[in-house]
C-alpha atoms as a PDB file:
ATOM      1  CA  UNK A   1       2.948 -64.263 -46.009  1.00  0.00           C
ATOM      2  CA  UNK A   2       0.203 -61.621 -46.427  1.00  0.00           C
ATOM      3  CA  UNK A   3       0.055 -59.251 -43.326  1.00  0.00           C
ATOM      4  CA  UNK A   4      -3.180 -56.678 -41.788  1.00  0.00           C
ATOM      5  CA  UNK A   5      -1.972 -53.695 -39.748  1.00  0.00           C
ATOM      6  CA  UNK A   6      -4.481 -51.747 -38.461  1.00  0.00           C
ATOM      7  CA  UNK A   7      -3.821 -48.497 -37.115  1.00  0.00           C
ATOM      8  CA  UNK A   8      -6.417 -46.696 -34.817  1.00  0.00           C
ATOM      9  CA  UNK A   9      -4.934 -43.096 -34.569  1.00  0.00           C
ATOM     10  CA  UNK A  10      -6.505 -39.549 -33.406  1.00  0.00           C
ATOM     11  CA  UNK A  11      -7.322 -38.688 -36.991  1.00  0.00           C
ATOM     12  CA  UNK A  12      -7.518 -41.730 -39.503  1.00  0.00           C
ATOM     13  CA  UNK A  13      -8.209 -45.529 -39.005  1.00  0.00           C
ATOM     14  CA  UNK A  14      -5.716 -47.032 -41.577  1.00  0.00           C
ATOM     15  CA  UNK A  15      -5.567 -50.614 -42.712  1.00  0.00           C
ATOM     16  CA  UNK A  16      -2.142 -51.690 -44.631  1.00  0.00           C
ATOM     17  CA  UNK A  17      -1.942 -54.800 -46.199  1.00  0.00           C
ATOM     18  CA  UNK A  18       1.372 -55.875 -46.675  1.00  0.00           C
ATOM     19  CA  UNK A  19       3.433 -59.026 -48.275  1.00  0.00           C
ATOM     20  CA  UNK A  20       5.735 -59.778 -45.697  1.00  0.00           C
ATOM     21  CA  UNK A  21       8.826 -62.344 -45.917  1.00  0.00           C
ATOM     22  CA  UNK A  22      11.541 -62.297 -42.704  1.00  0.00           C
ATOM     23  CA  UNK A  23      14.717 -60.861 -44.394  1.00  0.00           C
ATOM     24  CA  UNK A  24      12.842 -58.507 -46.853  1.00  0.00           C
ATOM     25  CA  UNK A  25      11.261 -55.201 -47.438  1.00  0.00           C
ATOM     26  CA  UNK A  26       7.595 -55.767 -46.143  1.00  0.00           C
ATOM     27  CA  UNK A  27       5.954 -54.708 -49.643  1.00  0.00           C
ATOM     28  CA  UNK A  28       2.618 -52.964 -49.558  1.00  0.00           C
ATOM     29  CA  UNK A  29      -0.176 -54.706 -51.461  1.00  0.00           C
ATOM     30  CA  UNK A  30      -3.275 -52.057 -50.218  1.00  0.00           C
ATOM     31  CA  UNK A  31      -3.983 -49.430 -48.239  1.00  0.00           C
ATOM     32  CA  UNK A  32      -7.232 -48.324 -47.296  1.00  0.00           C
ATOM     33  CA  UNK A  33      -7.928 -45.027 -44.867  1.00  0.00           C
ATOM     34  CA  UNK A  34     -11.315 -43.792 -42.950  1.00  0.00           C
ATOM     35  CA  UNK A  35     -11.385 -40.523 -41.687  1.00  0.00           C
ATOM     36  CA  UNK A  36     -12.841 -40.943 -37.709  1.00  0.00           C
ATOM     37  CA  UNK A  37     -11.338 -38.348 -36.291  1.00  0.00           C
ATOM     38  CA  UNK A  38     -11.365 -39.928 -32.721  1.00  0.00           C
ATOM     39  CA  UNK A  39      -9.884 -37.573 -30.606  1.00  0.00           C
ATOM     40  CA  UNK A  40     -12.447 -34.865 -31.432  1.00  0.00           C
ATOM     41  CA  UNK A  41     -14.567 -36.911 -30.290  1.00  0.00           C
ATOM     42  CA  UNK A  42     -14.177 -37.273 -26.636  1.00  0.00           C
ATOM     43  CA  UNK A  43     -16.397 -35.726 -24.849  1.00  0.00           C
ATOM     44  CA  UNK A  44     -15.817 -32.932 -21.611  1.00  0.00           C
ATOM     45  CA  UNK A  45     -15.655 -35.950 -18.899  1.00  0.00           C
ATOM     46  CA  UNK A  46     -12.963 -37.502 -20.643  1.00  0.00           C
ATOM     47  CA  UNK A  47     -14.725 -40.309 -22.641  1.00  0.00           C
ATOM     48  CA  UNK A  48     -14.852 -41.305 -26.158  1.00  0.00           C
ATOM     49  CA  UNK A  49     -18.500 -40.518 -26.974  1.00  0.00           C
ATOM     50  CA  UNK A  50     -20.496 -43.515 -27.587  1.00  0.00           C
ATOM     51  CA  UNK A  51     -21.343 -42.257 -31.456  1.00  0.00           C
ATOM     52  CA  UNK A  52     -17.311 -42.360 -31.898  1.00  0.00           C
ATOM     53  CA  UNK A  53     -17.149 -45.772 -30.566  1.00  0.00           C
ATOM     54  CA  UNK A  54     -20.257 -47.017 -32.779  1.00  0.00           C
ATOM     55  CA  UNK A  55     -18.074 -45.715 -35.800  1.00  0.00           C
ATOM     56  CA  UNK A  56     -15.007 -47.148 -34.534  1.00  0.00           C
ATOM     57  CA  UNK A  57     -17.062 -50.836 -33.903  1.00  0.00           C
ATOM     58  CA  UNK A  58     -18.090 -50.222 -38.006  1.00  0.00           C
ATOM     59  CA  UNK A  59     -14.931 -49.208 -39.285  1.00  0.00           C
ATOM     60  CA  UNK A  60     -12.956 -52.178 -37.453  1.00  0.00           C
ATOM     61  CA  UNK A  61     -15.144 -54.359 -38.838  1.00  0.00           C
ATOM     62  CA  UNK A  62     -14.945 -53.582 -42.050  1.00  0.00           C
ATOM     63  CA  UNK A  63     -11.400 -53.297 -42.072  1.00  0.00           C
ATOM     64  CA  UNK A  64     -11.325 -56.995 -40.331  1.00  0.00           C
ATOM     65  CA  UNK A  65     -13.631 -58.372 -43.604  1.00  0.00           C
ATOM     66  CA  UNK A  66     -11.313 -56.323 -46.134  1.00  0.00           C
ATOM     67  CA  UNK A  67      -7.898 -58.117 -44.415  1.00  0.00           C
ATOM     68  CA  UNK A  68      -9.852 -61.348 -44.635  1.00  0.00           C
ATOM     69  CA  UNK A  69     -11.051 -61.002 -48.358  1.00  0.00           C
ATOM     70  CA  UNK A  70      -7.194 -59.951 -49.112  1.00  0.00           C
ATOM     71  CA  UNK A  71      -6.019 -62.696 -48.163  1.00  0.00           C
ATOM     72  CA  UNK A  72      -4.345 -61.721 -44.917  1.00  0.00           C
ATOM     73  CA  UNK A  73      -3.314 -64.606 -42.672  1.00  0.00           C
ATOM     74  CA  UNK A  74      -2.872 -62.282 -39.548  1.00  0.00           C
ATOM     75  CA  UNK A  75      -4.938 -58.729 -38.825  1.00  0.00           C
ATOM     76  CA  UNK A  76      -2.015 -56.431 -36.213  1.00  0.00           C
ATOM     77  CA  UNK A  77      -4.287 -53.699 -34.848  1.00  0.00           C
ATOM     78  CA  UNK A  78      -3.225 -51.196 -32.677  1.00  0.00           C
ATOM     79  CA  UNK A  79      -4.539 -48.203 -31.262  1.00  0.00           C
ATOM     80  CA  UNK A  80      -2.640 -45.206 -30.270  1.00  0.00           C
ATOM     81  CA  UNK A  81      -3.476 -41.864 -28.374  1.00  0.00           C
ATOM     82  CA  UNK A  82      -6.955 -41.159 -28.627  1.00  0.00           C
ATOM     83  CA  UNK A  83      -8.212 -44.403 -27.441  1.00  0.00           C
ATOM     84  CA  UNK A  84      -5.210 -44.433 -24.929  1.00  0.00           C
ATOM     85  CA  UNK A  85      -6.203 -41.492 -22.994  1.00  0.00           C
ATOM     86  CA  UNK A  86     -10.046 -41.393 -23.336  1.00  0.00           C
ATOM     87  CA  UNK A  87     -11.080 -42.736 -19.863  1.00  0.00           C
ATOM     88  CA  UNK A  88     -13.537 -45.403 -21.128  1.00  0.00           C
ATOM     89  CA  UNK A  89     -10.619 -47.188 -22.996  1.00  0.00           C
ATOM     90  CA  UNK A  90     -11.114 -50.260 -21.525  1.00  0.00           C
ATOM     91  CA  UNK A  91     -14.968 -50.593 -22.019  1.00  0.00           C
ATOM     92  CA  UNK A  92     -14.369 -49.393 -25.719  1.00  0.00           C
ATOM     93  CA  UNK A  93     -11.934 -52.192 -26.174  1.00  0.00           C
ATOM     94  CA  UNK A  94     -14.312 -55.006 -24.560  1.00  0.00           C
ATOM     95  CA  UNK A  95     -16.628 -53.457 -26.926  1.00  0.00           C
ATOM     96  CA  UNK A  96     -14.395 -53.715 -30.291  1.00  0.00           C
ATOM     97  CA  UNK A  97     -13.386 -57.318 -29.307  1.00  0.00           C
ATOM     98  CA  UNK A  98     -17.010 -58.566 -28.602  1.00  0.00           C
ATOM     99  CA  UNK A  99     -18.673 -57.393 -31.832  1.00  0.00           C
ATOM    100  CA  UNK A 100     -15.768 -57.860 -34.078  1.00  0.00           C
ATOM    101  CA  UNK A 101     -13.210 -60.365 -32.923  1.00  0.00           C
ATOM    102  CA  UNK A 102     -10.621 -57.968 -33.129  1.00  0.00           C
ATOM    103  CA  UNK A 103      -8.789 -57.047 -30.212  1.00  0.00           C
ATOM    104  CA  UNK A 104      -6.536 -54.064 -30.236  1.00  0.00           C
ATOM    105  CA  UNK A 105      -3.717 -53.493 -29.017  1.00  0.00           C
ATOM    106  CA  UNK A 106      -2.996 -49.654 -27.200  1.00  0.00           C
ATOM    107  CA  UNK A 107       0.370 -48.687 -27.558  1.00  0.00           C
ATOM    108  CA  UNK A 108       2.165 -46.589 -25.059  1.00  0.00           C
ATOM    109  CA  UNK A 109       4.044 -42.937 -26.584  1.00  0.00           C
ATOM    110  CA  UNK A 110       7.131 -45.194 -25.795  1.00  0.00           C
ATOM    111  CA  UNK A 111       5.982 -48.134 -27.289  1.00  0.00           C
ATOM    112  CA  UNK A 112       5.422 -45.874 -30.791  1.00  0.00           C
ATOM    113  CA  UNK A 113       8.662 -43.949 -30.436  1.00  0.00           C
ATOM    114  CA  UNK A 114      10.302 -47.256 -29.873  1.00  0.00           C
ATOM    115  CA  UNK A 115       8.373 -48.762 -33.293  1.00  0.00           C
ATOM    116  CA  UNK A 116       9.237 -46.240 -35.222  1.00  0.00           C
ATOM    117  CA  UNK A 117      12.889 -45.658 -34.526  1.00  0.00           C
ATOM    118  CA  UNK A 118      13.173 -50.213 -35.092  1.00  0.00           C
ATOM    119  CA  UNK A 119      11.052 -48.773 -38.788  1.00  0.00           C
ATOM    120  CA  UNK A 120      13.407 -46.256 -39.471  1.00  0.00           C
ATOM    121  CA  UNK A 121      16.985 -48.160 -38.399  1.00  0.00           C
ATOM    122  CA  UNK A 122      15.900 -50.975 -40.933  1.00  0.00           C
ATOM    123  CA  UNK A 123      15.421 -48.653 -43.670  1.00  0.00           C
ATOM    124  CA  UNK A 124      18.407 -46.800 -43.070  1.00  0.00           C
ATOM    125  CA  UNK A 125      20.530 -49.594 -41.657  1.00  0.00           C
ATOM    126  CA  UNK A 126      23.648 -49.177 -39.258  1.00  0.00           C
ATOM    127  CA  UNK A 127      25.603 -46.376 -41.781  1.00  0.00           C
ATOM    128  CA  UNK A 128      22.858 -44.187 -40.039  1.00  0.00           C
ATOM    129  CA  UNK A 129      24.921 -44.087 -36.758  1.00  0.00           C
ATOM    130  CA  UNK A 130      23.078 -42.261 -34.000  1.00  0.00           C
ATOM    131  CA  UNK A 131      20.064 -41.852 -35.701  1.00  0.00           C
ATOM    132  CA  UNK A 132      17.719 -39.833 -34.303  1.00  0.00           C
ATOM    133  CA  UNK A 133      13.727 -40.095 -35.587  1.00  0.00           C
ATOM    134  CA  UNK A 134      10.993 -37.328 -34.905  1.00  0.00           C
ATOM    135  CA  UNK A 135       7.347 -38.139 -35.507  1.00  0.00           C
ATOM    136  CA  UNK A 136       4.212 -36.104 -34.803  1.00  0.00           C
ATOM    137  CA  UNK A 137       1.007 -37.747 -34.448  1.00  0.00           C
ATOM    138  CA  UNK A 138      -2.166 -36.096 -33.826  1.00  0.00           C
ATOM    139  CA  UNK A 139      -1.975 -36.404 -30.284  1.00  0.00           C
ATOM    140  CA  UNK A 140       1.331 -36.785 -29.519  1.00  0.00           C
ATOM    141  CA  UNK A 141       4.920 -36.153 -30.431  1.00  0.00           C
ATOM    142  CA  UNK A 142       7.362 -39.043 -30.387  1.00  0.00           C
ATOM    143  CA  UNK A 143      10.900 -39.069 -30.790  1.00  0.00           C
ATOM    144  CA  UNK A 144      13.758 -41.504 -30.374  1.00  0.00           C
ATOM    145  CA  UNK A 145      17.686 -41.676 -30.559  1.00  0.00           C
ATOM    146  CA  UNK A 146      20.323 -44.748 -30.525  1.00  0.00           C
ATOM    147  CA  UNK A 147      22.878 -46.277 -32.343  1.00  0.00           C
ATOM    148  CA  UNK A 148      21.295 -50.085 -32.058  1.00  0.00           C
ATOM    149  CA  UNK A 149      17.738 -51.298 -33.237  1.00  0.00           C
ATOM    150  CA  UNK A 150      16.361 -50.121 -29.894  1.00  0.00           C
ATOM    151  CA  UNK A 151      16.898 -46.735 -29.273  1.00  0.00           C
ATOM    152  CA  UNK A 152      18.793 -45.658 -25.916  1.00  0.00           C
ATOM    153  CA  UNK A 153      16.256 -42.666 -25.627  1.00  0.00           C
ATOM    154  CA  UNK A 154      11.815 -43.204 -26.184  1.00  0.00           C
ATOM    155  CA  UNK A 155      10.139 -40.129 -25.531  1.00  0.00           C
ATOM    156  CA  UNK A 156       6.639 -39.458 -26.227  1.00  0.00           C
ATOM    157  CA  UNK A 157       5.131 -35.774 -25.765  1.00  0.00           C
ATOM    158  CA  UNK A 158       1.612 -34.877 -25.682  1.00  0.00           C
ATOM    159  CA  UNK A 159       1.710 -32.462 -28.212  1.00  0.00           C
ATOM    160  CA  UNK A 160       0.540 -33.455 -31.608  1.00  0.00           C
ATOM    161  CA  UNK A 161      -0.931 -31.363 -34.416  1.00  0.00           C
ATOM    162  CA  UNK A 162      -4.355 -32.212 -33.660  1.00  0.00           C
ATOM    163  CA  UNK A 163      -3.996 -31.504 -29.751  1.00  0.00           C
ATOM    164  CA  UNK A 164      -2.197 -28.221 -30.169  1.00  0.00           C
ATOM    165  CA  UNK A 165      -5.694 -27.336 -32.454  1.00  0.00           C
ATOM    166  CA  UNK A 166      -8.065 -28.242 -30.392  1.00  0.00           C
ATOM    167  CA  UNK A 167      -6.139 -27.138 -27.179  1.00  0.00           C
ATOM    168  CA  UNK A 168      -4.517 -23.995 -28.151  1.00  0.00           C
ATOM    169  CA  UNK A 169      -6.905 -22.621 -31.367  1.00  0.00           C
ATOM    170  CA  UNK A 170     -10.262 -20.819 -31.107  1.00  0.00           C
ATOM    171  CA  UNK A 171     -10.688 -19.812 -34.829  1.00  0.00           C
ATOM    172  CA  UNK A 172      -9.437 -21.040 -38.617  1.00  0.00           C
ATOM    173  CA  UNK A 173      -7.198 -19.892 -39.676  1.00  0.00           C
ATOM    174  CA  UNK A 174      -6.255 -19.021 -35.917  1.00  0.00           C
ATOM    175  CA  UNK A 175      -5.546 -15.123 -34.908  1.00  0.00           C
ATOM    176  CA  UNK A 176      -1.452 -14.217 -34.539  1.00  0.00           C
ATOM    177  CA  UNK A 177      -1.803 -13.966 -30.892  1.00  0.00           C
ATOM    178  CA  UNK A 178      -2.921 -17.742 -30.696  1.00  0.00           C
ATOM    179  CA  UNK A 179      -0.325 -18.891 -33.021  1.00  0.00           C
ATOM    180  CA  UNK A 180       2.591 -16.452 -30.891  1.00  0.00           C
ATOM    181  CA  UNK A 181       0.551 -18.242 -28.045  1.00  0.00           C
ATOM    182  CA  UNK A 182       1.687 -21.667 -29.257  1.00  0.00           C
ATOM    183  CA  UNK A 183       4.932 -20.909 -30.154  1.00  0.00           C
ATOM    184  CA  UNK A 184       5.718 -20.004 -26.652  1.00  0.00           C
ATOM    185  CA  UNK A 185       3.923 -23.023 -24.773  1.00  0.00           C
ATOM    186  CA  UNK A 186       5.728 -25.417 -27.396  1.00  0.00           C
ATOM    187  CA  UNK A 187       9.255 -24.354 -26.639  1.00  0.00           C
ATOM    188  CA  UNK A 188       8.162 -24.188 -23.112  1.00  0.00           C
ATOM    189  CA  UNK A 189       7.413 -28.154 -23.662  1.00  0.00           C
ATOM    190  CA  UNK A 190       9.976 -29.276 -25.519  1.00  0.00           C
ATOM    191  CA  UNK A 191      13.202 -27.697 -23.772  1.00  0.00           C
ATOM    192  CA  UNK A 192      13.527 -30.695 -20.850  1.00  0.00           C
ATOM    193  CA  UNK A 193      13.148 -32.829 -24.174  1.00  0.00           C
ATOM    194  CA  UNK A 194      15.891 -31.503 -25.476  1.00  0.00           C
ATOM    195  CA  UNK A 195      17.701 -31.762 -22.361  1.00  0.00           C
ATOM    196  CA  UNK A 196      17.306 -35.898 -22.446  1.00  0.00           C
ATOM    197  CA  UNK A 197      18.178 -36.343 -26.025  1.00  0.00           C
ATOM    198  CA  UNK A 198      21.544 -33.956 -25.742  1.00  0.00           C
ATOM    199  CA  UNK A 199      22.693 -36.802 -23.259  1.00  0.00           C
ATOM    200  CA  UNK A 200      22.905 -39.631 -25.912  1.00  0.00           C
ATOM    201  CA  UNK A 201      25.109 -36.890 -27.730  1.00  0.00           C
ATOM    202  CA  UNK A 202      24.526 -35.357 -31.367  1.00  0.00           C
ATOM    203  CA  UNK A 203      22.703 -37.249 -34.219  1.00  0.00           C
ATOM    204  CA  UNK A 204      24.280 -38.670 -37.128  1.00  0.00           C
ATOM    205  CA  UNK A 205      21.570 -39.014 -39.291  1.00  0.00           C
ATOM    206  CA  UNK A 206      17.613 -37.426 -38.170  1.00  0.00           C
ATOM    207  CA  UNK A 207      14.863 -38.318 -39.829  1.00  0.00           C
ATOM    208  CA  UNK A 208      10.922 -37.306 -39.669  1.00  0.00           C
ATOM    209  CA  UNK A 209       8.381 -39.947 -40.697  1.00  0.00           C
ATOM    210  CA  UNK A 210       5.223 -38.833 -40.179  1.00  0.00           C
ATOM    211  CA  UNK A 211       2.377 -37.491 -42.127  1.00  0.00           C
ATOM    212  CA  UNK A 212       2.691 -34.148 -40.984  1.00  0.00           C
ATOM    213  CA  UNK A 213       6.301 -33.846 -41.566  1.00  0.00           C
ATOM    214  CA  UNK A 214       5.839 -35.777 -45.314  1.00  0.00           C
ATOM    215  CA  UNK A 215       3.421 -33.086 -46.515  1.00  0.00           C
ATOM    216  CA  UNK A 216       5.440 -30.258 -44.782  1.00  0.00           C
ATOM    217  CA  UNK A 217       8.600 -31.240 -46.922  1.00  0.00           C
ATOM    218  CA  UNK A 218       6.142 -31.458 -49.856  1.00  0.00           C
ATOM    219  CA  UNK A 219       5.114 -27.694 -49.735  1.00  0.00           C
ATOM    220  CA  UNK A 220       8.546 -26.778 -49.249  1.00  0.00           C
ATOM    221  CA  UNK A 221       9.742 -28.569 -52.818  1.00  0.00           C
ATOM    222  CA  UNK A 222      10.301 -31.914 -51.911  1.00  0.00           C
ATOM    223  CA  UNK A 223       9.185 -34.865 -54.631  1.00  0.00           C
ATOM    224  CA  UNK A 224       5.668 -35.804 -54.709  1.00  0.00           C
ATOM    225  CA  UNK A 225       4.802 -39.533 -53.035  1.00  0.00           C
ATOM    226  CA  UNK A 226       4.297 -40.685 -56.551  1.00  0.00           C
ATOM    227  CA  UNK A 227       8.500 -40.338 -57.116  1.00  0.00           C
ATOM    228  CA  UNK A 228       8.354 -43.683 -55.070  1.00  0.00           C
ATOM    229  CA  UNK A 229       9.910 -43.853 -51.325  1.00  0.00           C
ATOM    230  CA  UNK A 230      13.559 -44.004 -52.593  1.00  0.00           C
ATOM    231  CA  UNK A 231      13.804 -40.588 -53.266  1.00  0.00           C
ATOM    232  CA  UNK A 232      15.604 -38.237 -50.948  1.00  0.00           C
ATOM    233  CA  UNK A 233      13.244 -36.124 -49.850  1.00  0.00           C
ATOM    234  CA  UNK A 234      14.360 -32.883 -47.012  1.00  0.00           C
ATOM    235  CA  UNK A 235      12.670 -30.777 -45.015  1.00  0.00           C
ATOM    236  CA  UNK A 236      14.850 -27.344 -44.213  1.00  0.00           C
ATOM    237  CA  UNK A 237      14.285 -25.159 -40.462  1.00  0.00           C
ATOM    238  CA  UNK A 238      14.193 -21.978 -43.696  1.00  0.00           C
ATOM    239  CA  UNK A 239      11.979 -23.914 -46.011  1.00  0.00           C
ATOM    240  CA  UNK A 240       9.395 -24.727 -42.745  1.00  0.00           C
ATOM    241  CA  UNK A 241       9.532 -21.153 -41.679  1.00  0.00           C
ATOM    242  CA  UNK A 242       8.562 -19.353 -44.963  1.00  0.00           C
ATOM    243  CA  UNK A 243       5.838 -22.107 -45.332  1.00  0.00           C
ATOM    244  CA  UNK A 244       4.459 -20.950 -42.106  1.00  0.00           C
ATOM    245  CA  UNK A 245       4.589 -17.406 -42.711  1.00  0.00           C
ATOM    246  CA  UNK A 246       1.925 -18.508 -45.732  1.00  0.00           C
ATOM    247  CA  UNK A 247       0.124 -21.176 -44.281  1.00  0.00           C
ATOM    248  CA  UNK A 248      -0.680 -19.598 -41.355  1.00  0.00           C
ATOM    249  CA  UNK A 249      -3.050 -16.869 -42.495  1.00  0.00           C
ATOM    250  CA  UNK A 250      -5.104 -19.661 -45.118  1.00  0.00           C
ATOM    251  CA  UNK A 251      -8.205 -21.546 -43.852  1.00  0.00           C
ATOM    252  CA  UNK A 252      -8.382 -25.112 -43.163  1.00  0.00           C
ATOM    253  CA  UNK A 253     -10.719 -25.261 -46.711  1.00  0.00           C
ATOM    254  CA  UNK A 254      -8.128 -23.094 -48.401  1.00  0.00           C
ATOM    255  CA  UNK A 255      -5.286 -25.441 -47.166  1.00  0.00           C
ATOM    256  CA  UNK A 256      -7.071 -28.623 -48.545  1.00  0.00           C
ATOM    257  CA  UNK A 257      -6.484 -27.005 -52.179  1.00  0.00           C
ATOM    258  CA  UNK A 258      -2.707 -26.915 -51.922  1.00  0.00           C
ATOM    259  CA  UNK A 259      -1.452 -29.708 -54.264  1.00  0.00           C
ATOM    260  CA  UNK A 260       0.119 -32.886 -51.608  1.00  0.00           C
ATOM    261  CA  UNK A 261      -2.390 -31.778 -48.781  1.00  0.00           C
ATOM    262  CA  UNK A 262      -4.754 -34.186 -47.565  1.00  0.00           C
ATOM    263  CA  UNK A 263      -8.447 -32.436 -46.910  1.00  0.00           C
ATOM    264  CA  UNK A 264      -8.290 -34.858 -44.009  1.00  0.00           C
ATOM    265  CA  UNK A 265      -5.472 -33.451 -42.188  1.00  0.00           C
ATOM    266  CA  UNK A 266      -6.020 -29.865 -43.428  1.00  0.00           C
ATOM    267  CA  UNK A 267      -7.555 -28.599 -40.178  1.00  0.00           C
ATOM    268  CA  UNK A 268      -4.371 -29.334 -38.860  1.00  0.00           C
ATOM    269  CA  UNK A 269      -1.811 -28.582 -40.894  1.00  0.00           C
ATOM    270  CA  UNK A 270      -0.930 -25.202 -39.027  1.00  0.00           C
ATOM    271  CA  UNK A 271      -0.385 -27.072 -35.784  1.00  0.00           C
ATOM    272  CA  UNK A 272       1.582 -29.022 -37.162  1.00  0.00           C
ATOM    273  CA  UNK A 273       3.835 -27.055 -38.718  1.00  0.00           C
ATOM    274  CA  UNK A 274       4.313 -25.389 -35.382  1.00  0.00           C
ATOM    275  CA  UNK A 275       5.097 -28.674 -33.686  1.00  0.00           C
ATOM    276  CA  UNK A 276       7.353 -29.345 -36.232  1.00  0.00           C
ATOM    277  CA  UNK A 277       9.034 -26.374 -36.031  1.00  0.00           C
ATOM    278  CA  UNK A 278       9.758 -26.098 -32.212  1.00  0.00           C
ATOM    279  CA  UNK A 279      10.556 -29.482 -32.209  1.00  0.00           C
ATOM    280  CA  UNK A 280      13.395 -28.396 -34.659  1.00  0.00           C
ATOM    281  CA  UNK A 281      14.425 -25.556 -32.974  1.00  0.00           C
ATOM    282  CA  UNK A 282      14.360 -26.945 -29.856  1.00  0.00           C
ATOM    283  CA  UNK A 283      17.186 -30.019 -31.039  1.00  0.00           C
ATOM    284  CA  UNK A 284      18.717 -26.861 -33.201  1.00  0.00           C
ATOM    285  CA  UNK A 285      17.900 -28.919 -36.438  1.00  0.00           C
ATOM    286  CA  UNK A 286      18.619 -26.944 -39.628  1.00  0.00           C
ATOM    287  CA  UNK A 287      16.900 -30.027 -41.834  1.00  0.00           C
ATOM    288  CA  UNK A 288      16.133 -33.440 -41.617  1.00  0.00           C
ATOM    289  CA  UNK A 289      15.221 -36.367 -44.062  1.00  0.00           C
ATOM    290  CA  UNK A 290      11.655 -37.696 -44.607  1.00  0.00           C
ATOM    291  CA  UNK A 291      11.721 -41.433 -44.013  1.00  0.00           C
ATOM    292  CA  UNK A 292       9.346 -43.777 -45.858  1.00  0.00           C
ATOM    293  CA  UNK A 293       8.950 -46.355 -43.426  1.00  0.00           C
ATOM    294  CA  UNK A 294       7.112 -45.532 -39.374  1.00  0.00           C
ATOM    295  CA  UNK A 295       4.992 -47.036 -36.730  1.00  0.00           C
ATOM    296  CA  UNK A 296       3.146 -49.457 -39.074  1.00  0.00           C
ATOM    297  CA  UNK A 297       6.340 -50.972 -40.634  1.00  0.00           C
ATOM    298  CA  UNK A 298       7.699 -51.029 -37.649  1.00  0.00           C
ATOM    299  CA  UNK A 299       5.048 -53.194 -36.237  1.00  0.00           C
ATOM    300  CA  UNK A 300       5.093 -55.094 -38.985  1.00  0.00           C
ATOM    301  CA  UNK A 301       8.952 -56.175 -38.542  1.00  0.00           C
ATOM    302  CA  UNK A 302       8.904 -56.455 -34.879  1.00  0.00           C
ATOM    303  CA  UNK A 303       6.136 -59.593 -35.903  1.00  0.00           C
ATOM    304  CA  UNK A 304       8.197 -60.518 -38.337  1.00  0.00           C
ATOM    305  CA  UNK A 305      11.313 -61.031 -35.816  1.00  0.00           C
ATOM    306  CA  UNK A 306       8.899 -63.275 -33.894  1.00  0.00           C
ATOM    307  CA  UNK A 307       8.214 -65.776 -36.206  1.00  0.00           C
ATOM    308  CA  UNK A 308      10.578 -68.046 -38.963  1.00  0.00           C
ATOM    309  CA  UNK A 309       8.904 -65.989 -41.435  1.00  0.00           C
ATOM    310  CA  UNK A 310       7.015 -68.711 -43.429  1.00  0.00           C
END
């Protein structure tokens, strides 16, 4: 069975196209990206400005006729922060079902933390023990912890790479009092996190799966994406630090050079390191494995458990 997932996030609009059989490894057949940046694109009152939502009507669209011409018996799209929180959500959604047929579904910051950890237990199966799994969007932070398939602990905090730009820079590459700035407010945000997760005591096994923390581990030394997703790839609290110390004073253009960053994400690549940073010292994490598989596969399975698979 050939599967769409569409993925409507702050930064990218991603459509993976997957071959999907209950009992196996979802195995991707395409993947195709567009750059929207969404969330810098609501406006002061709140809203998602009505050129955003014109590109978001095109881009859903096109992604609907590229799952169709692929072969895909069933498009999943989903929409995370930046459509959750702009205040016209609902009349942008109306909007995306009437001119495309697509309706899309807004998850909550539990509902991704919750996704992600069921993506990350299947690909590191019950020898994980209490797993714990961080990811950092680009408007929020999720993270989860549990010994089952569904975690005992969803949090979601509003503090994703792209956010902490917007929110907390005024210049690129942003002035050492900003970034000292940041540092503060994200410990500040994170320590009653910390807090929750300590009750479901200490991790086994934690994992990162998002973009940011991919492409963190892969300026630190870790294998390039083209080693394939079995290899063992680690991001250290040292290797993370003495990135930043680097990264830090290089503009977003300058950053887009580095070999295994995406010009895409470039912008944000500072605030993200910061998020992923606190976020480690906060759960006093001295590493923690990149996982292949996130909210997308973990969409894709939770489908998969609903049906007989054929």
């Amino acid at each position: 069975m050939r599967l769409g997932v569409l993925d409507v996030g702050s930064n990218t609009v991603h459509l993976l196209v997957v071959d999907a059989h209950r009992g196996a490894h979802p195995t991707p057949a395409r993947s195709e990206k567009t750059v929207l940046r969404l969330a810098e694109r609501i406006t002061g009152s709140g809203e998602l400005s009505k050129a955003g939502a014109d590109e978001l009507v095109r881009t859903v669209a096109a992604a609907k006729d590229s799952a169709a011409r692929l072969g895909c018996a069933e498009l999943m799209a989903f929409a995370t922060s930046a459509v959750r929180e702009a205040s016209n959500s609902a009349a942008v959604l109306e909007r995306v079902a009437a001119e495309t047929g697509v309706e899309l579904r807004v998850l909550s910051g539990e509902d991704e933390a919750r996704l992600t950890f069921l993506a990350a237990r299947r690909w590191y199966g019950w020898s994980a023990g209490n797993l714990l799994v961080l990811d950092i969007g680009g408007g929020s932070l999720e993270l989860a912890i549990g010994r089952d398939e569904d975690p005992d602990a969803a949090l979601s905090v509003p503090v994703g790479a792209g956010r902490v730009r917007r929110t907390r820079f005024t210049a690129d590459p942003p002035p050492r009092a900003e970034i000292d700035a940041a540092v503060e407010w994200l410990a500040e945000q994170l320590a009653p996190v910390a807090g929750k997760l300590a009750k479901h005591g200490a991790p086994d096994r934690v994992v990162g799966t998002s973009k940011t923390f991919r492409t963190l581990a892969r300026l630190t030394g870790a294998a390039p994406s083209s080693a394939g997703p079995r290899v063992s790839r680690v991001l250290t609290a040292a290797g993370l630090r003495q990135l930043l110390a680097f990264v830090s004073r290089m503009s977003a253009a300058d950053l887009a050079e580095l070999e295994g960053v995406s010009p895409s994400r470039a912008h944000q690549l500072v605030a993200g390191a910061l998020v992923a940073q606190a976020t480690m010292r906060a759960l006093s994490l001295p590493e923690l494995e990149i996982g292949p598989w996130a909210l997308r596969e973990g969409v894709i399975l939770r489908r998969l458990d609903q049906t007989n698979g054929g």
